[in-house]
PDB file of N, CA and C in Angstrom:
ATOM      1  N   UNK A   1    -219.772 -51.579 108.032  1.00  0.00           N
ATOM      2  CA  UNK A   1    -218.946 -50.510 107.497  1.00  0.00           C
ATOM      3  C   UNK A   1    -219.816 -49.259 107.384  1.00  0.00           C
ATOM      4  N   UNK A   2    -219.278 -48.184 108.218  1.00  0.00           N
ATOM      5  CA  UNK A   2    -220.010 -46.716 107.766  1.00  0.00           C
ATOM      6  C   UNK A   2    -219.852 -46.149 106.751  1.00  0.00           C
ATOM      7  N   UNK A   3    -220.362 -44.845 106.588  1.00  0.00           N
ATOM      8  CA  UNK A   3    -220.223 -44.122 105.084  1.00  0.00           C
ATOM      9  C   UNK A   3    -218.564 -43.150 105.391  1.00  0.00           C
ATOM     10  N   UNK A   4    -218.501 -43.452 106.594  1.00  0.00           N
ATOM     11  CA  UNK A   4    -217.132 -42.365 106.790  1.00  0.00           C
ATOM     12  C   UNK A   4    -215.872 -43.386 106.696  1.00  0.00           C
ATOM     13  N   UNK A   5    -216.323 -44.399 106.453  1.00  0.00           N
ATOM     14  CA  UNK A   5    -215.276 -45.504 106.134  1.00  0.00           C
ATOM     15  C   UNK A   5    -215.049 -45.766 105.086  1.00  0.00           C
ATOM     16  N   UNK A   6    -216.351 -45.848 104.232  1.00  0.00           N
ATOM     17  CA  UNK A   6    -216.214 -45.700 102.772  1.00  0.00           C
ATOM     18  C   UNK A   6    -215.317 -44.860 102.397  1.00  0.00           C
ATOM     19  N   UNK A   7    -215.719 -43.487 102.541  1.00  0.00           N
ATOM     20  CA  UNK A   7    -215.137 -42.083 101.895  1.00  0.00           C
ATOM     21  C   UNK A   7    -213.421 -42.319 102.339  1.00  0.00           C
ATOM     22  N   UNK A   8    -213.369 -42.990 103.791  1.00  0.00           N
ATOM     23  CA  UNK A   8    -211.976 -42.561 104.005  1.00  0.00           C
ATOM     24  C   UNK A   8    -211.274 -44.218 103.088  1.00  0.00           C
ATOM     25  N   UNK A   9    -211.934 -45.150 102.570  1.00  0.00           N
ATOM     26  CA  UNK A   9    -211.444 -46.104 101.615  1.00  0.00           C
ATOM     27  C   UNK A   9    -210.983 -45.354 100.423  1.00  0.00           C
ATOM     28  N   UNK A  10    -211.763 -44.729  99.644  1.00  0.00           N
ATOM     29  CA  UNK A  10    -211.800 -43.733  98.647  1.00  0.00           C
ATOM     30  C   UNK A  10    -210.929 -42.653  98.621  1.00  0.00           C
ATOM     31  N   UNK A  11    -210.911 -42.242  99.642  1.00  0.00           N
ATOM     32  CA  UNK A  11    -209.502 -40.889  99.575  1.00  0.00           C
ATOM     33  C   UNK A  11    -208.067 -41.920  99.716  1.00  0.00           C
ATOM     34  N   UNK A  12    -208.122 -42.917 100.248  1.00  0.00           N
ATOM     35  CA  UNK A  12    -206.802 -43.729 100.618  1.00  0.00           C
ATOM     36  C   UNK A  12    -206.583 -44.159  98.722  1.00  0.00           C
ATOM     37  N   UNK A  13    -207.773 -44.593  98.110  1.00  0.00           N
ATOM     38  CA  UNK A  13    -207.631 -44.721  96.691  1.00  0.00           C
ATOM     39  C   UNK A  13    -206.807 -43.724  95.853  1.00  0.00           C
ATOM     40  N   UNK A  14    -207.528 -42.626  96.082  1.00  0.00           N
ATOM     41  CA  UNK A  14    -206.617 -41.468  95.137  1.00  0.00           C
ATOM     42  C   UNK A  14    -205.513 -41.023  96.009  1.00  0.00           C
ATOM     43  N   UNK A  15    -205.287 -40.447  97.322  1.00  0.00           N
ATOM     44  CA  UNK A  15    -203.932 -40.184  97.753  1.00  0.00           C
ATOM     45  C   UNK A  15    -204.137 -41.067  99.318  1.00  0.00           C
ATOM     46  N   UNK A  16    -202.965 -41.871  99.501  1.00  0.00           N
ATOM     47  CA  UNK A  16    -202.911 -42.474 100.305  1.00  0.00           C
ATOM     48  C   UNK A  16    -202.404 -41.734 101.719  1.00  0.00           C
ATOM     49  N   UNK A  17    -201.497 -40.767 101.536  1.00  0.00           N
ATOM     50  CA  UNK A  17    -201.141 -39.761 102.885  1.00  0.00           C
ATOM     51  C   UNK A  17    -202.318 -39.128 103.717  1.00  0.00           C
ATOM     52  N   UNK A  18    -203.189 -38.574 102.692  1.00  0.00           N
ATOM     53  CA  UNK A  18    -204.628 -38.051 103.118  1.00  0.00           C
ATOM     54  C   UNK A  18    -205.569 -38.554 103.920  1.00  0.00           C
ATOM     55  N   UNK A  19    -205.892 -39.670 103.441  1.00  0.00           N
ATOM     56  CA  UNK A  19    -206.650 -40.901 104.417  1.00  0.00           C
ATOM     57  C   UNK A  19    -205.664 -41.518 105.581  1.00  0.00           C
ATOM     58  N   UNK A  20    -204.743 -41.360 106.054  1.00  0.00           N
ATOM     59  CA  UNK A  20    -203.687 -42.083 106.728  1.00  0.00           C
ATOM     60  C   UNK A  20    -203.380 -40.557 107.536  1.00  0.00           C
ATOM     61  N   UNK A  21    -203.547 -39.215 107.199  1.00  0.00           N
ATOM     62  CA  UNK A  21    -203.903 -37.796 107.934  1.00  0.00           C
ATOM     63  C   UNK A  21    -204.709 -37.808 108.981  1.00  0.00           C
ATOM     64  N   UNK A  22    -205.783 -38.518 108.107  1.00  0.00           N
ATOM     65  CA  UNK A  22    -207.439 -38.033 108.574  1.00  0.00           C
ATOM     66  C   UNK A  22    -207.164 -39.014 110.048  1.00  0.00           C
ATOM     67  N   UNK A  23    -206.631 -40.365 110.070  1.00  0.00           N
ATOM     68  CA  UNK A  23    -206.707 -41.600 110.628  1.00  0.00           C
ATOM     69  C   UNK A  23    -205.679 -41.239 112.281  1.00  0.00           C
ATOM     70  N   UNK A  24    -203.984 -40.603 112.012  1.00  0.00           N
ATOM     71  CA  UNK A  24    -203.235 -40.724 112.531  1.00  0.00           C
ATOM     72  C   UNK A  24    -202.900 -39.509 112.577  1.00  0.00           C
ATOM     73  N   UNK A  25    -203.728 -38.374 112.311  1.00  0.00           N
ATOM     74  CA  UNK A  25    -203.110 -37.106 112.114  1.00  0.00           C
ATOM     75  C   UNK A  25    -201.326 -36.853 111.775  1.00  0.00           C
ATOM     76  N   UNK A  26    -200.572 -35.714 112.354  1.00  0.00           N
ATOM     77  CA  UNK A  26    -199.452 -35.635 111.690  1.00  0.00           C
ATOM     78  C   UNK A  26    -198.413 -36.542 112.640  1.00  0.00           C
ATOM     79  N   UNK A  27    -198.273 -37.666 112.517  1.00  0.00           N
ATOM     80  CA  UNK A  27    -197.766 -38.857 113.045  1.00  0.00           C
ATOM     81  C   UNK A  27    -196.426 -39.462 112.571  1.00  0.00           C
ATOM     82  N   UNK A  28    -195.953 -39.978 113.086  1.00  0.00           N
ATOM     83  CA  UNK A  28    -194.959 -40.959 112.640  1.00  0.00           C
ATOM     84  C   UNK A  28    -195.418 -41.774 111.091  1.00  0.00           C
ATOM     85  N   UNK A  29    -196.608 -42.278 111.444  1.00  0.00           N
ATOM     86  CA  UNK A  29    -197.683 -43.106 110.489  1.00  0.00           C
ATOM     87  C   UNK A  29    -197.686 -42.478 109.200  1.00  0.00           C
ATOM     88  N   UNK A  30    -197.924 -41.542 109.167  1.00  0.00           N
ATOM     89  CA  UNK A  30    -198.119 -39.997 108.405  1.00  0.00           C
ATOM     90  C   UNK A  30    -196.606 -39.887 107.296  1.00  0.00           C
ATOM     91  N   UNK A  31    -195.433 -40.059 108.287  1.00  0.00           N
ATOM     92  CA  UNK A  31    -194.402 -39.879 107.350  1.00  0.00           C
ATOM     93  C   UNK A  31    -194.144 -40.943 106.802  1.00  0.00           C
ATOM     94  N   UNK A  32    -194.194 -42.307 107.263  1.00  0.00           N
ATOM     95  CA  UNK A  32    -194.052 -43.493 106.819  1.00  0.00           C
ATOM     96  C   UNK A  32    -194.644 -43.650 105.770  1.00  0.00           C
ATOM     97  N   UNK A  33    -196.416 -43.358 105.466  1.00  0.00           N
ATOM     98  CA  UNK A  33    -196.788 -43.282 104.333  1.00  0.00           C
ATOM     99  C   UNK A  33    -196.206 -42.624 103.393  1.00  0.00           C
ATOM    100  N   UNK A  34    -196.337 -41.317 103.579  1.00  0.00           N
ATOM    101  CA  UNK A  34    -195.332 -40.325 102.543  1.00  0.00           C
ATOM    102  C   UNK A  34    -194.413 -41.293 101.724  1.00  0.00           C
ATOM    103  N   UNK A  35    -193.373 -42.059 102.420  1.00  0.00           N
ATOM    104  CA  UNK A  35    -192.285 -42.056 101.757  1.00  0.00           C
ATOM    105  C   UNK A  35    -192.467 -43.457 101.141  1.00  0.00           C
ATOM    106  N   UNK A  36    -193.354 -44.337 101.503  1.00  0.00           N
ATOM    107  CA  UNK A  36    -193.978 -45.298 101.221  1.00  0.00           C
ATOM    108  C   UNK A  36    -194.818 -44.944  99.543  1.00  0.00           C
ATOM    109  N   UNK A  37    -195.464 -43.934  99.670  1.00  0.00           N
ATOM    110  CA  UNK A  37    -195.831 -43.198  98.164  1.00  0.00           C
ATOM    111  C   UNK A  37    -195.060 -43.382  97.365  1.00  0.00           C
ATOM    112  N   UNK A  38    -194.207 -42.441  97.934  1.00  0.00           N
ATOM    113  CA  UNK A  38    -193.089 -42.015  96.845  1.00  0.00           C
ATOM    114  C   UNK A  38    -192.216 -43.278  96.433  1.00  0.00           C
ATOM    115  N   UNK A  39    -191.992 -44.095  97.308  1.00  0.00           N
ATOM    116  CA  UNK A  39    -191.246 -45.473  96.899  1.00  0.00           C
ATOM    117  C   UNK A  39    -191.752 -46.080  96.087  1.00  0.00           C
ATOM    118  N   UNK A  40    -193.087 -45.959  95.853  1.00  0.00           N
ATOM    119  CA  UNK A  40    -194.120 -47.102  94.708  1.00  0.00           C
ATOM    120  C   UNK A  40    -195.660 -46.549  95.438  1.00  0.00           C
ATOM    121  N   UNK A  41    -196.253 -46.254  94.704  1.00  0.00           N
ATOM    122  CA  UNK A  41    -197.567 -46.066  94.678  1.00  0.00           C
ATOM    123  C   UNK A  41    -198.577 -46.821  95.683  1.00  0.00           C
ATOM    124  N   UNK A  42    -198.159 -48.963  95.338  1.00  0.00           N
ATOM    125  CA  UNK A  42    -198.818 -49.332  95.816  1.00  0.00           C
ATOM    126  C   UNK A  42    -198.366 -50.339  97.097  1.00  0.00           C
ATOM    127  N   UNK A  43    -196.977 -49.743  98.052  1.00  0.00           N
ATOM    128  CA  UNK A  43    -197.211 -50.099  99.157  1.00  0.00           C
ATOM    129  C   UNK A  43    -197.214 -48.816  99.851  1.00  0.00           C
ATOM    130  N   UNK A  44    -197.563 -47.430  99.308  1.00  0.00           N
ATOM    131  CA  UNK A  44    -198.795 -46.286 100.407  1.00  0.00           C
ATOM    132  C   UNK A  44    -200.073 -46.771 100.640  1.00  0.00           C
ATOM    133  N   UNK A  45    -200.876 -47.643  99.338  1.00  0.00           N
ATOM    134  CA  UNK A  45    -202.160 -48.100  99.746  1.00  0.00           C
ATOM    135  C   UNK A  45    -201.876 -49.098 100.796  1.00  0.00           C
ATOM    136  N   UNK A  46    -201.335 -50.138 100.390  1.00  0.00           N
ATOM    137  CA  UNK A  46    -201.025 -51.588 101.579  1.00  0.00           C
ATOM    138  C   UNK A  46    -200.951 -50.888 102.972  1.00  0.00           C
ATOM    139  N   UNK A  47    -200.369 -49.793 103.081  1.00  0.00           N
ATOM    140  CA  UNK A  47    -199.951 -49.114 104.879  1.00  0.00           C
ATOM    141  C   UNK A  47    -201.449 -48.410 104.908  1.00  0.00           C
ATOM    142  N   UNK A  48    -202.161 -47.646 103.902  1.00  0.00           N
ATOM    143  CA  UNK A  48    -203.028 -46.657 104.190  1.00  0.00           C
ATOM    144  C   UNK A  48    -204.212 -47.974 104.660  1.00  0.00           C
ATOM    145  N   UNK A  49    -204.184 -48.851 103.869  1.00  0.00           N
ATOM    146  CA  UNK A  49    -205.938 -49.735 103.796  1.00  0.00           C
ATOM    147  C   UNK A  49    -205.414 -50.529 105.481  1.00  0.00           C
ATOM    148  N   UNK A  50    -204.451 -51.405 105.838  1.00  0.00           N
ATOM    149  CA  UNK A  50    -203.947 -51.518 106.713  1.00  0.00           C
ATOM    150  C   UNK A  50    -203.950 -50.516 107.875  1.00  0.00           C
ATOM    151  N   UNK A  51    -204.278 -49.292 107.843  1.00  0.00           N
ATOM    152  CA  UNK A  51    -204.656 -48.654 109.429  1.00  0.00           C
ATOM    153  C   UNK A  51    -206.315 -48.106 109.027  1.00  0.00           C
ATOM    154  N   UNK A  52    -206.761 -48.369 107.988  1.00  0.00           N
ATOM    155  CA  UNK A  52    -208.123 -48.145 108.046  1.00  0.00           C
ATOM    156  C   UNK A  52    -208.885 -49.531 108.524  1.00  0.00           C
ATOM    157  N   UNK A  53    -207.898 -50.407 108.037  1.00  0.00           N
ATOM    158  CA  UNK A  53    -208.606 -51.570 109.015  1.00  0.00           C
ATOM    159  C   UNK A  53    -208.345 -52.057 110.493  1.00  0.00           C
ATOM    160  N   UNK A  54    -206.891 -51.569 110.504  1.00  0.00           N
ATOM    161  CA  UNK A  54    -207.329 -51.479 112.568  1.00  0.00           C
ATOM    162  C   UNK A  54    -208.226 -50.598 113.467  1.00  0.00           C
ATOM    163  N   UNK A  55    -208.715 -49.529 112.347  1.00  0.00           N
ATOM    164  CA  UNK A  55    -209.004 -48.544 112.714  1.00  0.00           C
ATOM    165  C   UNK A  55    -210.938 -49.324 112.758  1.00  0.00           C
ATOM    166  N   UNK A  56    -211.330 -49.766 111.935  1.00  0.00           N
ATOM    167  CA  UNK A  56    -212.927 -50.287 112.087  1.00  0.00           C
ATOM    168  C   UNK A  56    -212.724 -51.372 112.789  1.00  0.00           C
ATOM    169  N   UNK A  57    -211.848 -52.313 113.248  1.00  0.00           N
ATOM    170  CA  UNK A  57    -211.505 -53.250 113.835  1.00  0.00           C
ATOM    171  C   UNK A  57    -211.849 -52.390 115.328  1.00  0.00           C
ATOM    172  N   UNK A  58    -211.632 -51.716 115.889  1.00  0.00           N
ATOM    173  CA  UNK A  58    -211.367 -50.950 116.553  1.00  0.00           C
ATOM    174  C   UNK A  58    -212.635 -50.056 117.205  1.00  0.00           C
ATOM    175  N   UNK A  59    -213.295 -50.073 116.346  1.00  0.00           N
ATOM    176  CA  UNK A  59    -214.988 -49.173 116.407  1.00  0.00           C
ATOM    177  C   UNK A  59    -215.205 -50.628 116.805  1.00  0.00           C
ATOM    178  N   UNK A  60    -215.218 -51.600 115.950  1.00  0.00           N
ATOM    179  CA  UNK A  60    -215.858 -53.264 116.765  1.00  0.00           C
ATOM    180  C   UNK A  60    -215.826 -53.687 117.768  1.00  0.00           C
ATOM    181  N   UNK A  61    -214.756 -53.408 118.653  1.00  0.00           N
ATOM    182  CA  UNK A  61    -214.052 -53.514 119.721  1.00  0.00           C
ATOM    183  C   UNK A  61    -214.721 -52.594 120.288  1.00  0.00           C
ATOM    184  N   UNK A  62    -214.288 -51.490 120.160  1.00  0.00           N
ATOM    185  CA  UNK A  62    -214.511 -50.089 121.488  1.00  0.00           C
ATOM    186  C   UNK A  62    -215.893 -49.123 121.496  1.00  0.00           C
ATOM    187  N   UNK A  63    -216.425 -49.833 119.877  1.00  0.00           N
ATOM    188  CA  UNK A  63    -217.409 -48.786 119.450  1.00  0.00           C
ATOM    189  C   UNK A  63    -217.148 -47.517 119.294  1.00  0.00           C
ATOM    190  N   UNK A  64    -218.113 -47.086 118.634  1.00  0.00           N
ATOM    191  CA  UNK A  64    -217.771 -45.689 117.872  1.00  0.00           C
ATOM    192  C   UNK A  64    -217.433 -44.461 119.041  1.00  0.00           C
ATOM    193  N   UNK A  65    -216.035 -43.691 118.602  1.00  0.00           N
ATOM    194  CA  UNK A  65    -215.858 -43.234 119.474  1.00  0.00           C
ATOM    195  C   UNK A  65    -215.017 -43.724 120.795  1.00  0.00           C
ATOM    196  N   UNK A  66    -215.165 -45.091 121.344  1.00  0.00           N
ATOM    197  CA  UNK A  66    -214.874 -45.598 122.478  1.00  0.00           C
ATOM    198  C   UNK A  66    -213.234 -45.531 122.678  1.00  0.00           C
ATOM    199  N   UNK A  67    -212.466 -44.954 121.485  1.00  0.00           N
ATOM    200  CA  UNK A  67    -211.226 -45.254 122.025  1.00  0.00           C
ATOM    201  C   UNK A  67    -210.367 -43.918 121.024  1.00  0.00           C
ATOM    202  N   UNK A  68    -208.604 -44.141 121.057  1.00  0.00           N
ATOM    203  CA  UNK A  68    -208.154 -42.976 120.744  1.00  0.00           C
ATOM    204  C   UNK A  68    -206.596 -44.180 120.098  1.00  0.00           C
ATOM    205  N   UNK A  69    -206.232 -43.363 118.929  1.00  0.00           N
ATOM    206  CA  UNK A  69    -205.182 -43.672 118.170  1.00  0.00           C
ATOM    207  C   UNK A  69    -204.034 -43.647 119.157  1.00  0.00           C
ATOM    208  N   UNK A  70    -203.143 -44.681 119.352  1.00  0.00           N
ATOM    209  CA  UNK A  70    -202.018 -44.851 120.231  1.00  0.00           C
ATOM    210  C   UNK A  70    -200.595 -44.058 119.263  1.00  0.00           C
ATOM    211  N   UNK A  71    -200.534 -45.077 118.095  1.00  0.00           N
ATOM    212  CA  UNK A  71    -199.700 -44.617 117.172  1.00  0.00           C
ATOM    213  C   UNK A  71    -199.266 -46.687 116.537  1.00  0.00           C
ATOM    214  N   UNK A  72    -198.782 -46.737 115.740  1.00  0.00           N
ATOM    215  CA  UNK A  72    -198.524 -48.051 115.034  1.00  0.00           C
ATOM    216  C   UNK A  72    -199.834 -48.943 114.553  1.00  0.00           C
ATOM    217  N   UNK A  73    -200.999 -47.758 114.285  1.00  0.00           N
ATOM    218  CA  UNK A  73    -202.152 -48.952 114.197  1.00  0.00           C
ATOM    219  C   UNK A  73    -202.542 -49.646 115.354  1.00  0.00           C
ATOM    220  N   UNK A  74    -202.278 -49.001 116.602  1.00  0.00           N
ATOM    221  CA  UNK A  74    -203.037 -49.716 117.454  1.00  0.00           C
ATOM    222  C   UNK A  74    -203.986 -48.609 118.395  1.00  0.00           C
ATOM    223  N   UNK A  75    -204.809 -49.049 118.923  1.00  0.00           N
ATOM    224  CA  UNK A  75    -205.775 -48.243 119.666  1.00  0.00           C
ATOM    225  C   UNK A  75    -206.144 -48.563 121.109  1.00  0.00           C
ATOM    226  N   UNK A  76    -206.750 -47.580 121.737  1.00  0.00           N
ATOM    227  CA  UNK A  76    -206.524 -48.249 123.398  1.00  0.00           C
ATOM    228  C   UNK A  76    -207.889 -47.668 123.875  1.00  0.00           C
ATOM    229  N   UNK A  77    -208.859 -48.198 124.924  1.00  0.00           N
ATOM    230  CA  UNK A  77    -209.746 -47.498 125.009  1.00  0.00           C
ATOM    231  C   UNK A  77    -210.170 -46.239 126.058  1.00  0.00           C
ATOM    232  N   UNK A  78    -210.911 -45.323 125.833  1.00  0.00           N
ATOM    233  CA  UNK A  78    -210.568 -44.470 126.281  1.00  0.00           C
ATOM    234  C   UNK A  78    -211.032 -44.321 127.889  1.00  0.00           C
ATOM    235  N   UNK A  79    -212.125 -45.377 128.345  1.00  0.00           N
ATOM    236  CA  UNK A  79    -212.381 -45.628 129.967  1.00  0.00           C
ATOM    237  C   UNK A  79    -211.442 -46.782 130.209  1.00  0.00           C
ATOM    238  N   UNK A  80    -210.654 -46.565 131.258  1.00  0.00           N
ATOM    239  CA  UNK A  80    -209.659 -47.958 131.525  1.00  0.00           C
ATOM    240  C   UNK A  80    -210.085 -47.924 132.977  1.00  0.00           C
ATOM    241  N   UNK A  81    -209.512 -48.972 133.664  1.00  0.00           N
ATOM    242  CA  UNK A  81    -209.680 -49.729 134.922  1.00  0.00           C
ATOM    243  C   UNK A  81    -210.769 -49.520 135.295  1.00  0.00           C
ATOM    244  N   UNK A  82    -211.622 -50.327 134.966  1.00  0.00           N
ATOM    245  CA  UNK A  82    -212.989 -50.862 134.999  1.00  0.00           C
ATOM    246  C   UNK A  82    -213.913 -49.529 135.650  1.00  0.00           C
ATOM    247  N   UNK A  83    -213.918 -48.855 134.468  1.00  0.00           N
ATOM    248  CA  UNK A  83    -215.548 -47.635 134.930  1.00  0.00           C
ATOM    249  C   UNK A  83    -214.512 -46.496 135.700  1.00  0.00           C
ATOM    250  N   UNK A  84    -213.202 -46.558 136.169  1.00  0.00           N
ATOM    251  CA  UNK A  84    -212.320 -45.223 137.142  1.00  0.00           C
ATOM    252  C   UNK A  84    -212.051 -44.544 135.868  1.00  0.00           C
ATOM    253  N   UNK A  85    -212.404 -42.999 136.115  1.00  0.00           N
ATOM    254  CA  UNK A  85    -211.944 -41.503 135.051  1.00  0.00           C
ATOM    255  C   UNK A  85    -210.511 -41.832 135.959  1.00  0.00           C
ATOM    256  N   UNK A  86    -209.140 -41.575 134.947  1.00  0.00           N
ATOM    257  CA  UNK A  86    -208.580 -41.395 135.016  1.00  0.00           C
ATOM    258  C   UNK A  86    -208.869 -39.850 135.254  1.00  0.00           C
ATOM    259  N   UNK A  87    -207.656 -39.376 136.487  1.00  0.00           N
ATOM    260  CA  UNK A  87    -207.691 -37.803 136.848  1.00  0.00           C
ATOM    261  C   UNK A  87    -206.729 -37.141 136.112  1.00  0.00           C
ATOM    262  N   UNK A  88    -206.876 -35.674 135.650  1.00  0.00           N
ATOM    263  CA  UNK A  88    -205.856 -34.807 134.640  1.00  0.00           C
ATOM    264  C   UNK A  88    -205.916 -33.749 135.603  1.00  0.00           C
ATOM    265  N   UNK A  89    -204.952 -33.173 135.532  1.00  0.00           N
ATOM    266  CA  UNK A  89    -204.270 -31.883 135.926  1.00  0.00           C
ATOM    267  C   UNK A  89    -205.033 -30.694 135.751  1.00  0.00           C
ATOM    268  N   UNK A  90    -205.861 -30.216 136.676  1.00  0.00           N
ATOM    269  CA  UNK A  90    -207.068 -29.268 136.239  1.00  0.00           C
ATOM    270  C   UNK A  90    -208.359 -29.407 136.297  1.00  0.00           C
ATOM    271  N   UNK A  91    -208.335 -30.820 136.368  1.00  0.00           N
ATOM    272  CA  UNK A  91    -209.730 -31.028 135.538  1.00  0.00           C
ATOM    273  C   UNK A  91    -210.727 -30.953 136.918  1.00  0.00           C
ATOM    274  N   UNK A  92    -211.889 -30.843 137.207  1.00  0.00           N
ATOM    275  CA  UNK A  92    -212.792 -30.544 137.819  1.00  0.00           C
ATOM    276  C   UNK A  92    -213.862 -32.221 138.248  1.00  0.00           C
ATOM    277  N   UNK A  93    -214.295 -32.165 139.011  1.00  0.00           N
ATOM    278  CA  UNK A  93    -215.278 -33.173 139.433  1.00  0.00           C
ATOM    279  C   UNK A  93    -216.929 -32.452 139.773  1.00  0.00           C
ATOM    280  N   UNK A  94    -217.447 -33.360 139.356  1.00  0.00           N
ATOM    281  CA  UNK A  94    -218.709 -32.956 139.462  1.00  0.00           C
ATOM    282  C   UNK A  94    -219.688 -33.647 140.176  1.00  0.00           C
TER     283      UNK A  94
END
């Protein structure tokens, strides 16, 4: 566990939307918590601690960095078909 895992345990402690921000930015995830808050306090934590743990699950898997938020708590990594850059619209080769 890192120290940025800690802190984001700790902000999910005092407001659960915040840490579940930081995680899923302004997401589907994002509103679900919200209203999850407001329904009872403590199933915003159950959803917030729940994508902080797919989320280090995820650094285990892909390593730090190695991958990008899909949306539902799941993650995908960010080199696919074995070592091929996917090509983007623009983008340049070197």
């Amino acid at each position: 566990m890192r120290g940025s895992d800690v802190l984001l345990i700790l902000l999910a402690i005092l407001l659960p939307p915040a840490a579940v921000a930081f995680i899923s930015g302004c997401s589907c995830d994002l509103l679900i918590n919200i209203l999850l808050t407001c329904l009872g306090y403590i199933p915003g934590h159950i959803h917030a601690f729940w994508l902080i743990y797919k989320k280090m699950k995820a650094e285990e898997r892909y390593g730090q960095g190695g991958f990008r938020y899909v949306g539902n708590g799941t993650y995908e990594p960010l080199a696919q078909g074995g070592g091929q850059q996917q090509a983007y619209y623009g983008a340049t080769t070197n």
